[in-house]
Protein backbone atom coordinates (compact mmCIF):
# COMPACT_ATOMS: atom_id res chain seq x y z
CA UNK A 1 84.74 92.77 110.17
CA UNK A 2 85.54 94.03 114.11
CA UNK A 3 88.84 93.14 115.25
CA UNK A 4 89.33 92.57 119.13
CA UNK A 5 92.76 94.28 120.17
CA UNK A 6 94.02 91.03 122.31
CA UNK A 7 96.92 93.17 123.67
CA UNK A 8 94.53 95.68 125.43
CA UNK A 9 91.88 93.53 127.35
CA UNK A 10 92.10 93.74 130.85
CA UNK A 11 95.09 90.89 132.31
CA UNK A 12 95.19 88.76 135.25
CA UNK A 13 98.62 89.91 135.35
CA UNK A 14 97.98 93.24 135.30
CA UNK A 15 99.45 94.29 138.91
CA UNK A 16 103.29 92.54 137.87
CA UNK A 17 104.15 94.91 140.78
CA UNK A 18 102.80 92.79 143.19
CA UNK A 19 103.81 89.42 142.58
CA UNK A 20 106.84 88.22 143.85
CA UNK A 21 109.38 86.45 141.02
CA UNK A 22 108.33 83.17 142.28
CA UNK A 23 104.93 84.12 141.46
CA UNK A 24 105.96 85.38 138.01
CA UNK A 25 107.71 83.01 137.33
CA UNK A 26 105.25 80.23 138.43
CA UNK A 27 102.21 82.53 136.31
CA UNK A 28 104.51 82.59 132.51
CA UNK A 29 105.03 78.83 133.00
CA UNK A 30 101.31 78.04 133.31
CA UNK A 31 100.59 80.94 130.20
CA UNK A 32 103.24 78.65 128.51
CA UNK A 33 101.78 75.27 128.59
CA UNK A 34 98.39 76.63 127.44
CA UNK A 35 100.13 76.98 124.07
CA UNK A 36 100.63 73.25 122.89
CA UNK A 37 97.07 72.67 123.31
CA UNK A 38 96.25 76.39 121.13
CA UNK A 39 98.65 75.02 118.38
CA UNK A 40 96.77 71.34 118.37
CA UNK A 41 93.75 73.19 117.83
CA UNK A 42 94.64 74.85 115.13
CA UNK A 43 96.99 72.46 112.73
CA UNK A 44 94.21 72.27 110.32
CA UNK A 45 93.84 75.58 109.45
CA UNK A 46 97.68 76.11 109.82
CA UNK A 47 98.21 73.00 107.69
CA UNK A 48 95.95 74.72 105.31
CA UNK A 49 97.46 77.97 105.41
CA UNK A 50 101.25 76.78 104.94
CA UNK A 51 99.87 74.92 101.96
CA UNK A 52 98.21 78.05 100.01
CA UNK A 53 101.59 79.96 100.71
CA UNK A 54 103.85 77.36 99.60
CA UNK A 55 101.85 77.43 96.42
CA UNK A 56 101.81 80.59 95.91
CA UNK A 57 105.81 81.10 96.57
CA UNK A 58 106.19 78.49 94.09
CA UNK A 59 104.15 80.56 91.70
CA UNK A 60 106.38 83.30 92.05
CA UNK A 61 105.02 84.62 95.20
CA UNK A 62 106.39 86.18 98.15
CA UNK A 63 105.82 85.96 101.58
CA UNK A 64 105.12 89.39 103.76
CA UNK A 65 105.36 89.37 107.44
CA UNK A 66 103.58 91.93 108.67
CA UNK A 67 103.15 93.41 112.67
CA UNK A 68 103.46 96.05 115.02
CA UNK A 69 105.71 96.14 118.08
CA UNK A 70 106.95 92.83 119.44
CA UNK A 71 105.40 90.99 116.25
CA UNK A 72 107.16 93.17 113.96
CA UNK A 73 110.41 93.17 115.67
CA UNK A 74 110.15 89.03 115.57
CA UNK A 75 108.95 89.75 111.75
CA UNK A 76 112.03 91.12 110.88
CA UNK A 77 114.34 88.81 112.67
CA UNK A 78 112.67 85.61 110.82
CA UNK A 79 112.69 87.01 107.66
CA UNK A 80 116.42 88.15 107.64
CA UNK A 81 117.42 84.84 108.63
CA UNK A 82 115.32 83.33 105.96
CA UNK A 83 117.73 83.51 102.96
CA UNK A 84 121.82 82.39 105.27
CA UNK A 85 119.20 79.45 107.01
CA UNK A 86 117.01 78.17 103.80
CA UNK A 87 119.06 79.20 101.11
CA UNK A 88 116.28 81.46 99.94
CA UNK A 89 116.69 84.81 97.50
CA UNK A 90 116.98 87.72 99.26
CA UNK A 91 113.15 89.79 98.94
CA UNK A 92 111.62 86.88 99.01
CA UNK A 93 110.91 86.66 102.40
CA UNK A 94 109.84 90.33 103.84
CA UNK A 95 108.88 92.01 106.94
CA UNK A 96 106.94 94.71 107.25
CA UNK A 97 107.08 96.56 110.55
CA UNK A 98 104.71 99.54 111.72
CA UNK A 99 106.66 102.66 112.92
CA UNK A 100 109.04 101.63 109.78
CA UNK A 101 112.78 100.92 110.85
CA UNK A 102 112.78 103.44 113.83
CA UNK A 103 110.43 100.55 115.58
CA UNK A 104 112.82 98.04 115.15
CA UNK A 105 114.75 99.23 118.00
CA UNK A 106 112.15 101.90 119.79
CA UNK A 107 108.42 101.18 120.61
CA UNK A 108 106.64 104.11 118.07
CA UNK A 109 103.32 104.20 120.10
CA UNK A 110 99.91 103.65 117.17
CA UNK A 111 101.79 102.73 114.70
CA UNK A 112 99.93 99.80 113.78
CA UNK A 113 96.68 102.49 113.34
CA UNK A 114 98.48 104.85 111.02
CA UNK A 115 97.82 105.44 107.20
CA UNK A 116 101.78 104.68 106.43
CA UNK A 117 101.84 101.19 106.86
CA UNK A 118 99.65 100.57 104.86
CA UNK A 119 101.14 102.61 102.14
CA UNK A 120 104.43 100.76 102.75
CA UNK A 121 102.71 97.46 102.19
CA UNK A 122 101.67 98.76 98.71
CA UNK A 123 105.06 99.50 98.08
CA UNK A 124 106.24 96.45 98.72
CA UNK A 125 103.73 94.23 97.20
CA UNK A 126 104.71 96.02 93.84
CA UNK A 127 107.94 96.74 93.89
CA UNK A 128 110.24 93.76 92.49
């Protein structure tokens, strides 16, 4: 399976530089009402997805979120709020961020591409 990497296609934003804030500002709101429609688009195969998790985490499962930069950081933010907000167990609800802890508060450049995430995931999934 080829993966596209979203984040590094070319942007119509790319020259930021240029714009002046009311342009900025003006370009983000119109990115942000293209998401609604995304989201409709996709509520059956999210509907689908929250289902076979649920089931599983009733099973005994656990749920891993998993990312690299900005996804990661956002990772770990949801899960440690899991357990004070929905009463859940500690561990069951865990991020996983590439770069480890260091990239929670410093960008570790390719990251995501490196042979110890993984390995940390393995950990993880086994460890209880």
């Amino acid at each position: 399976m080829e993966f596209t990497k979203i984040t590094e296609q070319p942007s119509r934003y790319r020259h930021l530089e240029n714009m002046s804030i009311g342009e900025i500002l003006t370009n983000i709101n119109k990115e942000d009402k293209t998401i609604p429609t995304a989201v409709e688009k996709t509520i059956p195969q999210i509907k689908r997805l929250v289902g076979a998790i649920t089931d599983k985490m009733l099973a005994g499962g656990r749920l891993f979120y998993i990312g690299a930069g900005t996804s990661g950081r956002l990772a770990v933010v949801d899960a440690s709020e899991c357990p004070p907000t929905y009463g859940v167990p500690y561990g069951l609800v865990i991020a996983v961020i590439a770069g480890g802890d260091d990239a929670i508060t410093k960008a570790v450049e390719n990251a995501e591409y490196r042979a110890c995430l993984y390995q940390l995931l393995f950990h993880h999934t086994w460890k209880r």
